[in-house]
Protein backbone atom coordinates (compact mmCIF):
# COMPACT_ATOMS: atom_id res chain seq x y z
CA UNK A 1 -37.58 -9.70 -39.26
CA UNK A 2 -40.86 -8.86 -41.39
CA UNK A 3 -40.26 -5.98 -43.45
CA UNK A 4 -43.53 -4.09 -43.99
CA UNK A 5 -44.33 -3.35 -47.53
CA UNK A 6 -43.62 0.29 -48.44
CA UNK A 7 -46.22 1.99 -50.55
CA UNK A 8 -47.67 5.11 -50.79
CA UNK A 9 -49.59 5.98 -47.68
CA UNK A 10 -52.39 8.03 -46.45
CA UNK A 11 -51.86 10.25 -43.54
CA UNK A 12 -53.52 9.44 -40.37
CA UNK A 13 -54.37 12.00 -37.94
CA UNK A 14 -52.12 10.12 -35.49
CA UNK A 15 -50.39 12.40 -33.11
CA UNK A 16 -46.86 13.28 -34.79
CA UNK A 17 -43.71 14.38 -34.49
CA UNK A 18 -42.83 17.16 -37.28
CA UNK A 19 -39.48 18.61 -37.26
CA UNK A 20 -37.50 21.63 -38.63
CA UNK A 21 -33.86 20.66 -39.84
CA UNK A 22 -31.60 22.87 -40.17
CA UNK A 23 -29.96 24.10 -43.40
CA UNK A 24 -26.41 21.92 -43.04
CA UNK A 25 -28.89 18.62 -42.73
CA UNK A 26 -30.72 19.00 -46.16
CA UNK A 27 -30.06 15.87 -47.13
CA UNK A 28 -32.08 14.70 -43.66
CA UNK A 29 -34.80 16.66 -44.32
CA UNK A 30 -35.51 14.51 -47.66
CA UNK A 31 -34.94 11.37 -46.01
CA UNK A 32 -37.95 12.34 -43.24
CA UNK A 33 -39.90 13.59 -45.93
CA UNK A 34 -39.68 10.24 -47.75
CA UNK A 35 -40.14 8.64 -44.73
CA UNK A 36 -43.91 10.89 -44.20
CA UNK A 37 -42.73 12.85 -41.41
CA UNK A 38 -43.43 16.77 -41.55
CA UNK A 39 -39.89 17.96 -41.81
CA UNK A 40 -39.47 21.43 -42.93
CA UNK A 41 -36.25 22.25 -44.06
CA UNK A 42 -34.19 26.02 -43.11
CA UNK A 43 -32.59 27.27 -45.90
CA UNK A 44 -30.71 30.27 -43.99
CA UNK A 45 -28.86 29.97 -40.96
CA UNK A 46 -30.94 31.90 -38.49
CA UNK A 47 -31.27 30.26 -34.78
CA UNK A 48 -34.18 33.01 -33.62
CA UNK A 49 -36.25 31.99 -36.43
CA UNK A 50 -35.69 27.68 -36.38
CA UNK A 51 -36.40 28.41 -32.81
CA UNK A 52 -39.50 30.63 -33.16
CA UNK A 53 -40.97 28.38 -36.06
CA UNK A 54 -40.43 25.13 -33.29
CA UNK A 55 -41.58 26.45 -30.51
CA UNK A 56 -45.19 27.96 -32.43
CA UNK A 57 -45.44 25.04 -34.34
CA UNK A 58 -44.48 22.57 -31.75
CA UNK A 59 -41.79 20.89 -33.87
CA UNK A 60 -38.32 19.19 -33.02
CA UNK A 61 -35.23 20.69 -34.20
CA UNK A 62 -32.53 18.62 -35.80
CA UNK A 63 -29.51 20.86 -36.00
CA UNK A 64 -25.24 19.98 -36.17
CA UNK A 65 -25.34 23.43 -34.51
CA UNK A 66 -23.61 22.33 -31.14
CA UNK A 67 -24.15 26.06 -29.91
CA UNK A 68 -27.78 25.92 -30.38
CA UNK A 69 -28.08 22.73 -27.87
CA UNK A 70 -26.50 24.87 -25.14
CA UNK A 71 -29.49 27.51 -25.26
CA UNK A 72 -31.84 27.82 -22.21
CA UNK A 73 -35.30 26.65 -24.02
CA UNK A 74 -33.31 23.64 -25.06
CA UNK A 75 -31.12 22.78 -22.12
CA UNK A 76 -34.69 23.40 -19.48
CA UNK A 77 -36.07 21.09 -21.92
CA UNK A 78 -39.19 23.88 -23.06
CA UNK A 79 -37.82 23.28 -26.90
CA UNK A 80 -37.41 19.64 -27.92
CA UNK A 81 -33.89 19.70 -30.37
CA UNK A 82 -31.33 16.70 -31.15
CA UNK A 83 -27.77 17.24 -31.93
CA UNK A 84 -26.93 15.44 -35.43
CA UNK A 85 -23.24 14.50 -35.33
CA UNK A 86 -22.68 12.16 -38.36
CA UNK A 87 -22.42 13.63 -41.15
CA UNK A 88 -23.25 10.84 -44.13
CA UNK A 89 -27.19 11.40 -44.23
CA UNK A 90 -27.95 7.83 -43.74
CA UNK A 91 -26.68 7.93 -40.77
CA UNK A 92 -27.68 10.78 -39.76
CA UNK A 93 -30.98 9.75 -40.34
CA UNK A 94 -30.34 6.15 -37.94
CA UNK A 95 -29.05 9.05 -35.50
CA UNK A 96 -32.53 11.05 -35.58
CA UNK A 97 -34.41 7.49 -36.07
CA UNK A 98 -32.57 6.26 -32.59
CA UNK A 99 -32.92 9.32 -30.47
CA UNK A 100 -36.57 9.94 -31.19
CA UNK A 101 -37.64 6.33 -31.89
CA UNK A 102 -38.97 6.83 -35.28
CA UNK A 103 -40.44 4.38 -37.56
CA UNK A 104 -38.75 3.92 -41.32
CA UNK A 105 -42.44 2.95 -42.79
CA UNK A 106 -44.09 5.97 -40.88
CA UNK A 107 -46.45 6.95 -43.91
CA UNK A 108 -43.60 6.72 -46.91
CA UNK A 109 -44.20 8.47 -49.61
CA UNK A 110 -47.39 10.56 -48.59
CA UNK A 111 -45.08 14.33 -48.79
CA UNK A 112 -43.62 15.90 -51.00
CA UNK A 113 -40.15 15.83 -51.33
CA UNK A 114 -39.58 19.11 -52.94
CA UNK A 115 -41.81 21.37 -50.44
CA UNK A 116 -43.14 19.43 -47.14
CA UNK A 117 -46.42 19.49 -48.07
CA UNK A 118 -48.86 16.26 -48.20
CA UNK A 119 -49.84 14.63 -51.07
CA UNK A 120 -53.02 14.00 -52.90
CA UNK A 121 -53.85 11.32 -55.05
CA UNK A 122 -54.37 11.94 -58.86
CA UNK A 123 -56.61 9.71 -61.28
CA UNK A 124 -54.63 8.56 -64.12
CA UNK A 125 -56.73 11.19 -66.57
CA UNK A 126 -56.12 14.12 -64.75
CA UNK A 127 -52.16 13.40 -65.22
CA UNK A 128 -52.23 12.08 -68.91
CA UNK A 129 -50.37 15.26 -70.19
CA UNK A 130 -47.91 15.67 -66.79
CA UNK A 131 -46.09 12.47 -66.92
CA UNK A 132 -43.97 11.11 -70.02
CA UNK A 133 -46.21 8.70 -72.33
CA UNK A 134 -44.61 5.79 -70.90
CA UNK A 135 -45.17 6.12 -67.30
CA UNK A 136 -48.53 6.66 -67.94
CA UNK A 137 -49.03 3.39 -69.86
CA UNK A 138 -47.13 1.51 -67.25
CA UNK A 139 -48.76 2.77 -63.96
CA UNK A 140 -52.09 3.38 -62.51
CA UNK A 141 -51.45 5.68 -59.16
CA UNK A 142 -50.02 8.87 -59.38
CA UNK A 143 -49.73 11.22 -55.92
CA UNK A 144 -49.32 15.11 -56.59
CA UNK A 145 -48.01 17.96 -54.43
CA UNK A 146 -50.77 20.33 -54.10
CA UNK A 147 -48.25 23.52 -53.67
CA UNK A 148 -45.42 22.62 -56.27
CA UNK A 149 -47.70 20.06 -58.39
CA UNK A 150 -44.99 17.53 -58.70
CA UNK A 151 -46.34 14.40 -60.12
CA UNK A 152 -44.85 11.18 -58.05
CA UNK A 153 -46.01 7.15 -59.13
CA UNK A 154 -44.21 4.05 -58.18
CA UNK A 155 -40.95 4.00 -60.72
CA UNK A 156 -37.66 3.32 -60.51
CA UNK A 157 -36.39 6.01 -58.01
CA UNK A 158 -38.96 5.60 -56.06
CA UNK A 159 -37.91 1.46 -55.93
CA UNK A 160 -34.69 2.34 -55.40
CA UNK A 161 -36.22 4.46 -52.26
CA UNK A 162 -37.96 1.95 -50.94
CA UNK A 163 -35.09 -0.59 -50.98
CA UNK A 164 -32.38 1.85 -49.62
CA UNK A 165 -35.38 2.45 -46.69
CA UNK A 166 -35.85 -1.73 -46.25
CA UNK A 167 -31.80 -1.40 -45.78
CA UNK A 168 -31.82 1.38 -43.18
CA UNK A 169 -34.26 -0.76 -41.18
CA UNK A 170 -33.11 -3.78 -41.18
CA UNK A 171 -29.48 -2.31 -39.78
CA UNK A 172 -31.14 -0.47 -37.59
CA UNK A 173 -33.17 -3.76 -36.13
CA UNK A 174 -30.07 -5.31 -36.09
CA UNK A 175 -28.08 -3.04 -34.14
CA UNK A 176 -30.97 -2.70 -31.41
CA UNK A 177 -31.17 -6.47 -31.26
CA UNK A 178 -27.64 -7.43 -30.75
């Protein structure tokens, strides 16, 4: 199987699936984010307010809440939610991956990982004095959160990203091809 090459990404105004995860599936929520999916993350346990923010902002829950799944909008199908039963992230990230047929390489590393939102790219000038001296002599793009104003560039976490996200794949394509 090809592996696609996992760099940062522009958004596309490609229909999408965002999601709010609820607060026992933090973890999941990163994962999605790296990923480029919209996924914004519930810090409080509060079912009337994950269900108000999905159903005005047309997003799919992802909850380990099995009492939430047995709710009217959900069960009539109105509100779109998936029951996460693993409880290692990974897989419950091959679990949300699965049941909604996500891809891994959706737009990776295009949001924040901190606060949902998008990124925006920053010239190498405008983050001289935000990243240590040697990241900015050893890389030329730099991505910044517009609401938190992390600075993110193509180092060593974000490698090790990438790889762990080549891994998840290529089980995944395995497991739906044998």
């Amino acid at each position: 199987m090809a592996v696609q090459s996992l760099a940062f990404s522009h958004p596309q105004s490609t229909m999408e699936i965002k999601f709010i995860v609820d607060n026992n599936l933090a973890k999941l929520a990163k994962w999605l984010r790296i990923m480029g999916y919209d996924a914004l993350l519930l810090k409080e346990k509060d079912d009337i307010k994950m269900i108000r923010f999905a159903l005005n902002e047309d997003r799919v829950i992802l909850t380990s809440d099995t009492q939430l799944m047995k709710r009217r909008l959900v069960t009539s199908g109105k509100l779109k939610a998936v029951l996460i039963q693993e409880d290692d992230p990974k897989s419950q990230l091959q679990e949300a991956v699965t049941a909604l047929n996500l891809t891994y390489n959706f737009r990776p590393f295009s949001v924040c990982l901190e606060c949902n939102q998008l990124l925006v790219p920053r010239s190498k000038e405008k983050v001289q004095d935000l990243v240590p001296p040697f990241v900015f002599q050893t890389h030329e793009e730099y991505m910044e959160c517009p609401s938190c104003h992390r600075i993110y560039w193509q180092g060593t976490h974000w490698q090790a990203m990438v790889d762990e996200l080549k891994a998840l794949m290529e089980r995944s394509y395995e497991s739906n091809h044998h």
